[in-house]
PDB file of N, CA and C in Angstrom:
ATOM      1  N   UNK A   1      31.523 -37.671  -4.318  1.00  0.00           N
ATOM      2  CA  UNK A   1      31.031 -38.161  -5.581  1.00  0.00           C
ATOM      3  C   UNK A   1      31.469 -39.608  -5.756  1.00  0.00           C
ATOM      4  N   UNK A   2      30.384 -40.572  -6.518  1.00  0.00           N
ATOM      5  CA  UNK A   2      30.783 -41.792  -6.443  1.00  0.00           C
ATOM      6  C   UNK A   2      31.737 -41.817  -7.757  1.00  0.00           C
ATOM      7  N   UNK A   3      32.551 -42.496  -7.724  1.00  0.00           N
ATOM      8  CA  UNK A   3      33.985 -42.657  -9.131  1.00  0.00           C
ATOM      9  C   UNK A   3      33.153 -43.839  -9.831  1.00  0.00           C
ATOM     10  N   UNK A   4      32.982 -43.812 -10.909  1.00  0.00           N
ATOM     11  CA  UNK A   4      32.594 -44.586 -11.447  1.00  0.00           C
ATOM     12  C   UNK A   4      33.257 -45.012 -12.991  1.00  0.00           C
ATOM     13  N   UNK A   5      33.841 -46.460 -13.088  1.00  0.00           N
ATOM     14  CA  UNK A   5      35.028 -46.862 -13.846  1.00  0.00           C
ATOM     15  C   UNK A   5      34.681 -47.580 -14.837  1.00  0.00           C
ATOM     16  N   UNK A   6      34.901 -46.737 -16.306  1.00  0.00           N
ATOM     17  CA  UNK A   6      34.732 -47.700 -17.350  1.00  0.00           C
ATOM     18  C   UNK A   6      35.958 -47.273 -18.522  1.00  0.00           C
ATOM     19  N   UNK A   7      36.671 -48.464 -18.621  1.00  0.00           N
ATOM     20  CA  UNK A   7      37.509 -48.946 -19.005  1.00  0.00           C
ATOM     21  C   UNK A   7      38.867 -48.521 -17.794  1.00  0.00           C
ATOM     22  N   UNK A   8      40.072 -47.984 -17.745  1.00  0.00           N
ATOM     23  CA  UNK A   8      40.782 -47.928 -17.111  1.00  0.00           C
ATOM     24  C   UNK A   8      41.128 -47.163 -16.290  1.00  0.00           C
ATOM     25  N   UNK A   9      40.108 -45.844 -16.866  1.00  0.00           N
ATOM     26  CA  UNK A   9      40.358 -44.400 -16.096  1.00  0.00           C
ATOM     27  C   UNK A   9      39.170 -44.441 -15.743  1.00  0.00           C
ATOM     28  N   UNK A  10      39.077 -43.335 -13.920  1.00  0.00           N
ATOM     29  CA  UNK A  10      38.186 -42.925 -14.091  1.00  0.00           C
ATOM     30  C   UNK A  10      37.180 -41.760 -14.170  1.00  0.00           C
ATOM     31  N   UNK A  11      36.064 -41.681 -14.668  1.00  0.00           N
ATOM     32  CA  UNK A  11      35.448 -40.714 -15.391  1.00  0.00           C
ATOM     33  C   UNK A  11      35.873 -38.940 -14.360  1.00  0.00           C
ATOM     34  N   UNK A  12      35.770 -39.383 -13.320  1.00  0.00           N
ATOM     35  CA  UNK A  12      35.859 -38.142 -12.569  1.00  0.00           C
ATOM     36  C   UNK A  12      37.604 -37.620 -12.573  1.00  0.00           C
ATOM     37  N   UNK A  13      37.865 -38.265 -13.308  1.00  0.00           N
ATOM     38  CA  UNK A  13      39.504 -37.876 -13.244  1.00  0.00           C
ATOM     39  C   UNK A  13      39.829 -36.788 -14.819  1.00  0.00           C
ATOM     40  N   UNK A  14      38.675 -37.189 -15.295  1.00  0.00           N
ATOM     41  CA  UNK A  14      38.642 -36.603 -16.593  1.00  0.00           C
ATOM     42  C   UNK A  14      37.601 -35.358 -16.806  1.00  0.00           C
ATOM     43  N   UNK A  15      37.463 -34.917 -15.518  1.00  0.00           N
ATOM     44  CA  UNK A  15      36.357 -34.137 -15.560  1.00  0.00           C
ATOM     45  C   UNK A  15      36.479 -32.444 -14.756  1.00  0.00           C
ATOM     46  N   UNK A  16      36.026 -31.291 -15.145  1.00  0.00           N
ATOM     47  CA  UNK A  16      36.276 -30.258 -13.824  1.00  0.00           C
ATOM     48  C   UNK A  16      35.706 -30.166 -13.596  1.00  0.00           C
ATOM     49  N   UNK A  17      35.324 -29.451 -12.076  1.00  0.00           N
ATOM     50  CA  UNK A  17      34.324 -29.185 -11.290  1.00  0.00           C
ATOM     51  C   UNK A  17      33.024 -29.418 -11.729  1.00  0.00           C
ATOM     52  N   UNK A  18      33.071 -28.331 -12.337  1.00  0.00           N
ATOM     53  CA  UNK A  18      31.470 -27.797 -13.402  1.00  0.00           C
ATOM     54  C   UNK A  18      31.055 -29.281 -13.616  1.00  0.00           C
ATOM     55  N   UNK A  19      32.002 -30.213 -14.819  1.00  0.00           N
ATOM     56  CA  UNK A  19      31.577 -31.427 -15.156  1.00  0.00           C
ATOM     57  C   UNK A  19      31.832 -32.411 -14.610  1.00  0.00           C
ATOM     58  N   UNK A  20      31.639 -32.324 -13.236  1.00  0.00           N
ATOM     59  CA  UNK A  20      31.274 -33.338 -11.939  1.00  0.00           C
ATOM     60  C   UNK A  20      30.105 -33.269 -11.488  1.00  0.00           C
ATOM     61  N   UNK A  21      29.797 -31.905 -11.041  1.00  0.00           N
ATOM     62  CA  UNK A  21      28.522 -31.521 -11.008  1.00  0.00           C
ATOM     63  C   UNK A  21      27.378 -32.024 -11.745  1.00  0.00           C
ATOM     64  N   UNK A  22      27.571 -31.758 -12.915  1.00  0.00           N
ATOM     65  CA  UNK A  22      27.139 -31.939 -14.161  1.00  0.00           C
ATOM     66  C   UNK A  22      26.324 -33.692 -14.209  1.00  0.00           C
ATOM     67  N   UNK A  23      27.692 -34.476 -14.283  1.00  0.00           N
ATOM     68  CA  UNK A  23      28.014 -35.517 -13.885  1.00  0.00           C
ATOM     69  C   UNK A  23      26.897 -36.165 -12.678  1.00  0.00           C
ATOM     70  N   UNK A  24      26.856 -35.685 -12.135  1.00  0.00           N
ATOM     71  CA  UNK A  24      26.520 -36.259 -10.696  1.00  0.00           C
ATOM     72  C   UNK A  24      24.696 -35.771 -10.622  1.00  0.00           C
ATOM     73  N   UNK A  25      24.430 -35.165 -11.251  1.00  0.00           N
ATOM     74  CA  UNK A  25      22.901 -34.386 -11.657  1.00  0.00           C
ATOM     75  C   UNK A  25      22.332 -35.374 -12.914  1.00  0.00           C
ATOM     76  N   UNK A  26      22.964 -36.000 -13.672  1.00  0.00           N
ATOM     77  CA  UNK A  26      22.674 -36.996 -15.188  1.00  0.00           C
ATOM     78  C   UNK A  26      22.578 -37.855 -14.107  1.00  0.00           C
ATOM     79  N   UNK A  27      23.596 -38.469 -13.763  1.00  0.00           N
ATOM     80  CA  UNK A  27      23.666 -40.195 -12.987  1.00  0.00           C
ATOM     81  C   UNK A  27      22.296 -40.190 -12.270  1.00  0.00           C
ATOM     82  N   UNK A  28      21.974 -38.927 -11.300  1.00  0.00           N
ATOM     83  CA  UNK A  28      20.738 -39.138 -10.387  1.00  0.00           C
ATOM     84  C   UNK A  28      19.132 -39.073 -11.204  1.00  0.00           C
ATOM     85  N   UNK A  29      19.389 -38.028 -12.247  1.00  0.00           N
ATOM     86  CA  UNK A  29      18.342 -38.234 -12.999  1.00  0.00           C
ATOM     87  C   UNK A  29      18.199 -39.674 -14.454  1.00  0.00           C
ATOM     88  N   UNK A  30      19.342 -40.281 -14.883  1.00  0.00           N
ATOM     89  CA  UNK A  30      19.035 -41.333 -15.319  1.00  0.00           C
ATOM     90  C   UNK A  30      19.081 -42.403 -14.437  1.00  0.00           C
ATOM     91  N   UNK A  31      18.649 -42.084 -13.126  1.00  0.00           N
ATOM     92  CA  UNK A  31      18.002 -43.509 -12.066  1.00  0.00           C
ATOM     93  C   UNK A  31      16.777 -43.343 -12.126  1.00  0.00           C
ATOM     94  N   UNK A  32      16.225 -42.098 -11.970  1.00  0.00           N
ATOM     95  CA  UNK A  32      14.777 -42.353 -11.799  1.00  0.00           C
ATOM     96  C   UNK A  32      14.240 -42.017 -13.031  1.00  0.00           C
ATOM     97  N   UNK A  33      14.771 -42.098 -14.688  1.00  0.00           N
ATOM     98  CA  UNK A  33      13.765 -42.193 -15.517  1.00  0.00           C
ATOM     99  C   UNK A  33      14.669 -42.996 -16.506  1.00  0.00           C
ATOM    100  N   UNK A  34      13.905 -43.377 -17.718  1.00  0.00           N
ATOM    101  CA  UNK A  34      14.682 -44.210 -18.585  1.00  0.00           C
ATOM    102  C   UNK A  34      15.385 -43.827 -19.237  1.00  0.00           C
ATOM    103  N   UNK A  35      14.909 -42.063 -19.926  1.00  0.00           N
ATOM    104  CA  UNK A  35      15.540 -41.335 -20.713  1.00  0.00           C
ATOM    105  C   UNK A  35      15.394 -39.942 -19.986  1.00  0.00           C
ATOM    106  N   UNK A  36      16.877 -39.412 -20.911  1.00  0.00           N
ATOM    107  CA  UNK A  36      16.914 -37.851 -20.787  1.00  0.00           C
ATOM    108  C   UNK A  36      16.655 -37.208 -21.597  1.00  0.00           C
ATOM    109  N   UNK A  37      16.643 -35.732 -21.725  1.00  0.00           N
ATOM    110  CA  UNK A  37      16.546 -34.786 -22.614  1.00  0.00           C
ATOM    111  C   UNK A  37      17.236 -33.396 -22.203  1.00  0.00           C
ATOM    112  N   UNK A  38      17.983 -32.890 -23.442  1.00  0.00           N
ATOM    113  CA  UNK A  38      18.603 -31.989 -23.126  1.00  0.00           C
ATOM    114  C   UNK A  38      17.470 -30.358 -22.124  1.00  0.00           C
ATOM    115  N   UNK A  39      16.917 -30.599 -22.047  1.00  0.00           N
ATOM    116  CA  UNK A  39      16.061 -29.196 -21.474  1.00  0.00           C
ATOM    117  C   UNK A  39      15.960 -30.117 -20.019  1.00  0.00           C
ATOM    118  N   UNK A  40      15.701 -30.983 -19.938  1.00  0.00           N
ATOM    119  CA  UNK A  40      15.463 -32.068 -18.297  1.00  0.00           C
ATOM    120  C   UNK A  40      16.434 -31.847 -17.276  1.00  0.00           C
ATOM    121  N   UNK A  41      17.859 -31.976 -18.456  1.00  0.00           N
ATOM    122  CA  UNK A  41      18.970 -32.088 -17.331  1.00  0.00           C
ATOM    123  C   UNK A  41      19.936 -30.874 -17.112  1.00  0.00           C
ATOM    124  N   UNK A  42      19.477 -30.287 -18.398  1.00  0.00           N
ATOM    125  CA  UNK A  42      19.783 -28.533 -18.584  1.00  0.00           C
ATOM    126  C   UNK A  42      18.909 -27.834 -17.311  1.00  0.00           C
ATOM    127  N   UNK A  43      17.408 -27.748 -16.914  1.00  0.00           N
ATOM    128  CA  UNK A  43      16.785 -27.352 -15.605  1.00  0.00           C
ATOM    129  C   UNK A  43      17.021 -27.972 -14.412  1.00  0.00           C
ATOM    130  N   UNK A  44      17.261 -29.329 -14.488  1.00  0.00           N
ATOM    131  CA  UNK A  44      18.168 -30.252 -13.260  1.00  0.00           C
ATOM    132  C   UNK A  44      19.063 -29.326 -12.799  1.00  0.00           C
ATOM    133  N   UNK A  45      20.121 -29.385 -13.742  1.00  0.00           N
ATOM    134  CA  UNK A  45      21.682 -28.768 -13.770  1.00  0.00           C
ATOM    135  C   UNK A  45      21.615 -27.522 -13.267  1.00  0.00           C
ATOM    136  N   UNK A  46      20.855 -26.464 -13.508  1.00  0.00           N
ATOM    137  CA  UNK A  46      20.529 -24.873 -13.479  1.00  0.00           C
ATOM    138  C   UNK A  46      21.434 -24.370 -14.305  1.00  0.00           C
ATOM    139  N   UNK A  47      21.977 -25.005 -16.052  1.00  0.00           N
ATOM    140  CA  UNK A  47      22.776 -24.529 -16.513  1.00  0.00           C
ATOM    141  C   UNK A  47      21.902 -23.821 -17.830  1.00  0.00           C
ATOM    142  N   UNK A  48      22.395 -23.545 -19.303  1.00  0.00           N
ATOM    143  CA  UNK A  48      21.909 -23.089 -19.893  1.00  0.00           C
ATOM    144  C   UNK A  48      22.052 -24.717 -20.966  1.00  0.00           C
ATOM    145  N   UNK A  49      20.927 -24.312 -21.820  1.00  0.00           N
ATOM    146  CA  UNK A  49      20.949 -25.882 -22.706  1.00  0.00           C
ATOM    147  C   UNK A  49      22.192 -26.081 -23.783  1.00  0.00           C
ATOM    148  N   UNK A  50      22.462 -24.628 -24.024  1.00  0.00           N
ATOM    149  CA  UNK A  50      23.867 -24.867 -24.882  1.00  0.00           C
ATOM    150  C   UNK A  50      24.599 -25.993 -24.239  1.00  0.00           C
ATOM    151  N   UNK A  51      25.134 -25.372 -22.859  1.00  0.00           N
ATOM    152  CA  UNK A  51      25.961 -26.008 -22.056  1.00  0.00           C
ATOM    153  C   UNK A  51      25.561 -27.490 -21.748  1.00  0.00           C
ATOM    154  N   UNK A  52      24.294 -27.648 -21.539  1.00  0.00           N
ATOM    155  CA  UNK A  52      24.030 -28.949 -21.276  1.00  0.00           C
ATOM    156  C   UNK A  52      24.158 -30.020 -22.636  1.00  0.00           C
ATOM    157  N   UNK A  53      24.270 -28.913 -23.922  1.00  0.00           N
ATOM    158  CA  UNK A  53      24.314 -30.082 -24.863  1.00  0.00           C
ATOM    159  C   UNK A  53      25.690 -30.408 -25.076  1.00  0.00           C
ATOM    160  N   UNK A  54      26.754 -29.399 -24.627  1.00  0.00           N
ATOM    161  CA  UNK A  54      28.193 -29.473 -24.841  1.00  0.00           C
ATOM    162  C   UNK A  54      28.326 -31.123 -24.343  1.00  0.00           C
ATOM    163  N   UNK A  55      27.770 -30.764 -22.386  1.00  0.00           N
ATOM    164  CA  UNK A  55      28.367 -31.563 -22.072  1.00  0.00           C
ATOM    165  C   UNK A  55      27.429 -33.271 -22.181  1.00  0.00           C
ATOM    166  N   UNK A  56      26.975 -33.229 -22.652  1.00  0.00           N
ATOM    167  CA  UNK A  56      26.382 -34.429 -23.076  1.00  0.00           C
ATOM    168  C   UNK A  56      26.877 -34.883 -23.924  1.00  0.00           C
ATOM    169  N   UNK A  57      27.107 -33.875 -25.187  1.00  0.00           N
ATOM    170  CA  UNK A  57      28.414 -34.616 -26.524  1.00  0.00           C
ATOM    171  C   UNK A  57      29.132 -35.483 -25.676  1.00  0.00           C
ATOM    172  N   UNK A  58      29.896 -34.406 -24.735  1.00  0.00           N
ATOM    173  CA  UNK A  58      31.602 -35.004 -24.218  1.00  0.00           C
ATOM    174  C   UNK A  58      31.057 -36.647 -23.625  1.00  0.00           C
ATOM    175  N   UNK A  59      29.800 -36.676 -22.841  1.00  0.00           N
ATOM    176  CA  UNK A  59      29.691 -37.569 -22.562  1.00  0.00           C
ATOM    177  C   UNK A  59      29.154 -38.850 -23.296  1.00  0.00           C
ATOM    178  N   UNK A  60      28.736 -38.451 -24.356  1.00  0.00           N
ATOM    179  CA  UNK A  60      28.340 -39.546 -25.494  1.00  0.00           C
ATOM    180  C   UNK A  60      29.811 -40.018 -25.600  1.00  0.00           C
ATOM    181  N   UNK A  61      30.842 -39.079 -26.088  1.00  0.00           N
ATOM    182  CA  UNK A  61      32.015 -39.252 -26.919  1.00  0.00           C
ATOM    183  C   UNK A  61      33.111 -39.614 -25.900  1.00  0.00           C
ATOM    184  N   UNK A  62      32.578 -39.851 -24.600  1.00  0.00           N
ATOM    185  CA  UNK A  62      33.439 -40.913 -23.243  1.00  0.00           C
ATOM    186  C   UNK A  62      32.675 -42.456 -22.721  1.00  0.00           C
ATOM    187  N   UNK A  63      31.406 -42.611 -23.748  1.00  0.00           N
ATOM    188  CA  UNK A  63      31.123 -43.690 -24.450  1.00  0.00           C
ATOM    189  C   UNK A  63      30.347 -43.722 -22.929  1.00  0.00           C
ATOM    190  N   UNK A  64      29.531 -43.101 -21.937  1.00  0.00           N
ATOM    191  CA  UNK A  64      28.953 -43.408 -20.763  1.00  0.00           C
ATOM    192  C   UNK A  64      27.475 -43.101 -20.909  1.00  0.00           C
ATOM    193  N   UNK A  65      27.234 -42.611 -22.072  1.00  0.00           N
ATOM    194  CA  UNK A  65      25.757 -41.888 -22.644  1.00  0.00           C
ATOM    195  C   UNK A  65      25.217 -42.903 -23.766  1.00  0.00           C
ATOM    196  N   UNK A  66      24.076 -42.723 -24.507  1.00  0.00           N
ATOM    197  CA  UNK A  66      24.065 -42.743 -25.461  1.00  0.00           C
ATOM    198  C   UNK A  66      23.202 -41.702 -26.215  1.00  0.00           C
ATOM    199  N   UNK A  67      23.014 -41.748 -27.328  1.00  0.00           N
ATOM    200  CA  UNK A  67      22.163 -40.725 -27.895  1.00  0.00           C
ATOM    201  C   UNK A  67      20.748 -41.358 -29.142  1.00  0.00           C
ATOM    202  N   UNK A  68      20.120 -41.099 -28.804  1.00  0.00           N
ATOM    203  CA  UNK A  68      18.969 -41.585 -29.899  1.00  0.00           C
ATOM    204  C   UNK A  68      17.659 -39.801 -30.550  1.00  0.00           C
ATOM    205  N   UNK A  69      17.784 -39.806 -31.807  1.00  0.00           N
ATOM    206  CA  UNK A  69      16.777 -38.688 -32.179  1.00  0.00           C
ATOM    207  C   UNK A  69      17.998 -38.017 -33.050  1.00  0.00           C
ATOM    208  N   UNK A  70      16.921 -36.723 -33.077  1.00  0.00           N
ATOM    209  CA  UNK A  70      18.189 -35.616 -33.681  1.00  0.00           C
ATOM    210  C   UNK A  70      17.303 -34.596 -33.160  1.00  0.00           C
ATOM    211  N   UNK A  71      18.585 -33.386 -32.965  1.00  0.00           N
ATOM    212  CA  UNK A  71      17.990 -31.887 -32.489  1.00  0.00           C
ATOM    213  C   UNK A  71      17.143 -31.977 -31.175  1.00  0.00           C
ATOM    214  N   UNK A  72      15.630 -31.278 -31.166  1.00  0.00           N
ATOM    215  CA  UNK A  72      14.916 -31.488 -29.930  1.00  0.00           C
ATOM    216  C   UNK A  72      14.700 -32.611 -29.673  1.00  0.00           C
ATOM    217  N   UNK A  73      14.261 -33.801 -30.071  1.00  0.00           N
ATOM    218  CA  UNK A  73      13.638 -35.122 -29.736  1.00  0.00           C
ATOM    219  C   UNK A  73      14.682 -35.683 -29.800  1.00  0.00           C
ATOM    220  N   UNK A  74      16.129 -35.554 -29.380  1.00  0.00           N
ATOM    221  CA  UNK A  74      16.880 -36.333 -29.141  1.00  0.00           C
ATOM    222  C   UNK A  74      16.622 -36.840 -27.471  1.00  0.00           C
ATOM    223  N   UNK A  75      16.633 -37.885 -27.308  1.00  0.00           N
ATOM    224  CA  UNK A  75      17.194 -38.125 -25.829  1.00  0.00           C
ATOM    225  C   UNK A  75      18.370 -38.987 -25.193  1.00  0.00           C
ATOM    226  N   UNK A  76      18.779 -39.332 -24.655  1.00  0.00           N
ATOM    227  CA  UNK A  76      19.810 -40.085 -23.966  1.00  0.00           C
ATOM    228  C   UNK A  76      19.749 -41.248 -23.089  1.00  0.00           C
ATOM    229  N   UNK A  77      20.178 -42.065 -23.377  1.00  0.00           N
ATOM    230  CA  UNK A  77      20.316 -43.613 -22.256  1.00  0.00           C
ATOM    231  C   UNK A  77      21.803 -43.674 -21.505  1.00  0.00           C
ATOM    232  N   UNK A  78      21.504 -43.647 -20.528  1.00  0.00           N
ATOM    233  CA  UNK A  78      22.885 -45.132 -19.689  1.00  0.00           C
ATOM    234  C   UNK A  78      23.343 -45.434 -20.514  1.00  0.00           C
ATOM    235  N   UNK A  79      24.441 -45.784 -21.025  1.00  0.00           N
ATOM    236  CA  UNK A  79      25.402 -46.431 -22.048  1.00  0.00           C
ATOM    237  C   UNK A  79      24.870 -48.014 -21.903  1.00  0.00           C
ATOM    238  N   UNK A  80      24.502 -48.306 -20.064  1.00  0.00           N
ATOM    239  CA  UNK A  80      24.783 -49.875 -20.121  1.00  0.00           C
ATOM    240  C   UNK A  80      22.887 -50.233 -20.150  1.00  0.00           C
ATOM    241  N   UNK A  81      22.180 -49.159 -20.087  1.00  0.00           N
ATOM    242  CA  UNK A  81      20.732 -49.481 -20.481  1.00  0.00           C
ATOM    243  C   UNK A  81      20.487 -49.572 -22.273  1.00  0.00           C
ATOM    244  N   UNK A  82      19.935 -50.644 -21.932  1.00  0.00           N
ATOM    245  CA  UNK A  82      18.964 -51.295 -23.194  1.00  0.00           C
ATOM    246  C   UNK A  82      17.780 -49.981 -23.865  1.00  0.00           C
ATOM    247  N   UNK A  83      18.284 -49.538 -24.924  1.00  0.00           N
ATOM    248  CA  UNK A  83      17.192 -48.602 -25.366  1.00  0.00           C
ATOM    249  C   UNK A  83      16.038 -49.134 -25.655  1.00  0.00           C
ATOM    250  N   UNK A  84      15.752 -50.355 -25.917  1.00  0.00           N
ATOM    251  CA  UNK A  84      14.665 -51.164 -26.018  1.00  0.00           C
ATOM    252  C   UNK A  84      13.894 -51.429 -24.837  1.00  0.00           C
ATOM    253  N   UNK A  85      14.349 -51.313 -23.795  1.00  0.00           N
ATOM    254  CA  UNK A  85      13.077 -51.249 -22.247  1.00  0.00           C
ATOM    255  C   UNK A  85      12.897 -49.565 -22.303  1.00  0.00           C
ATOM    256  N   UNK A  86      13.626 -48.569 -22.719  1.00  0.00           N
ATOM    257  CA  UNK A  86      13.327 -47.455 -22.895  1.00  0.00           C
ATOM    258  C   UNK A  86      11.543 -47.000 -22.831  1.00  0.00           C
ATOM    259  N   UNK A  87      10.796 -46.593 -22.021  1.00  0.00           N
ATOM    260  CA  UNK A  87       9.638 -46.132 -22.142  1.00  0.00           C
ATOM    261  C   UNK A  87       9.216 -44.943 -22.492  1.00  0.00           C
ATOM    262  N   UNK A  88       8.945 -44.495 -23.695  1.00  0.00           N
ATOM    263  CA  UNK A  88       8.813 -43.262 -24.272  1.00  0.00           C
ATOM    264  C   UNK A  88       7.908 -42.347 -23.560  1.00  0.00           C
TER     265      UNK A  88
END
């Protein structure tokens, strides 16, 4: 897995298995699209969407996500992507 470092720690040091995995299934699917959605990366993942929304909080709230919407039409950016090139 690639370590990837924002601010001093890094992210995979803060993470278990499951949410490496996890981890490593978001990073590949926010390369090839602009945005996510919890059901996208929940069927990516092969997890259940509860779970995928857990861990998307954690990852909003480790500041590497972002979040735009509410409930279903929420989706997610790259922390370091511009929601404004975002293509709906």
């Amino acid at each position: 897995m690639k370590n990837v470092n924002y601010g001093t720690t890094k992210v995979s040091d803060k993470l278990n298995e499951k949410e490496k995995c996890f981890f490593n299934v978001l990073m590949t699917l926010a390369k090839q699209y602009d945005f996510v959605t919890t059901k996208v990366v929940a069927e990516a993942a092969g997890m259940p969407e509860a779970t995928t929304r857990r861990y998307l909080a954690k990852f909003s709230k480790m500041d590497i996500i972002v979040s735009d919407g509410k409930n279903r039409s929420k989706k997610y950016y790259l922390k370091n992507t511009s929601m404004t090139e975002a293509n709906p």
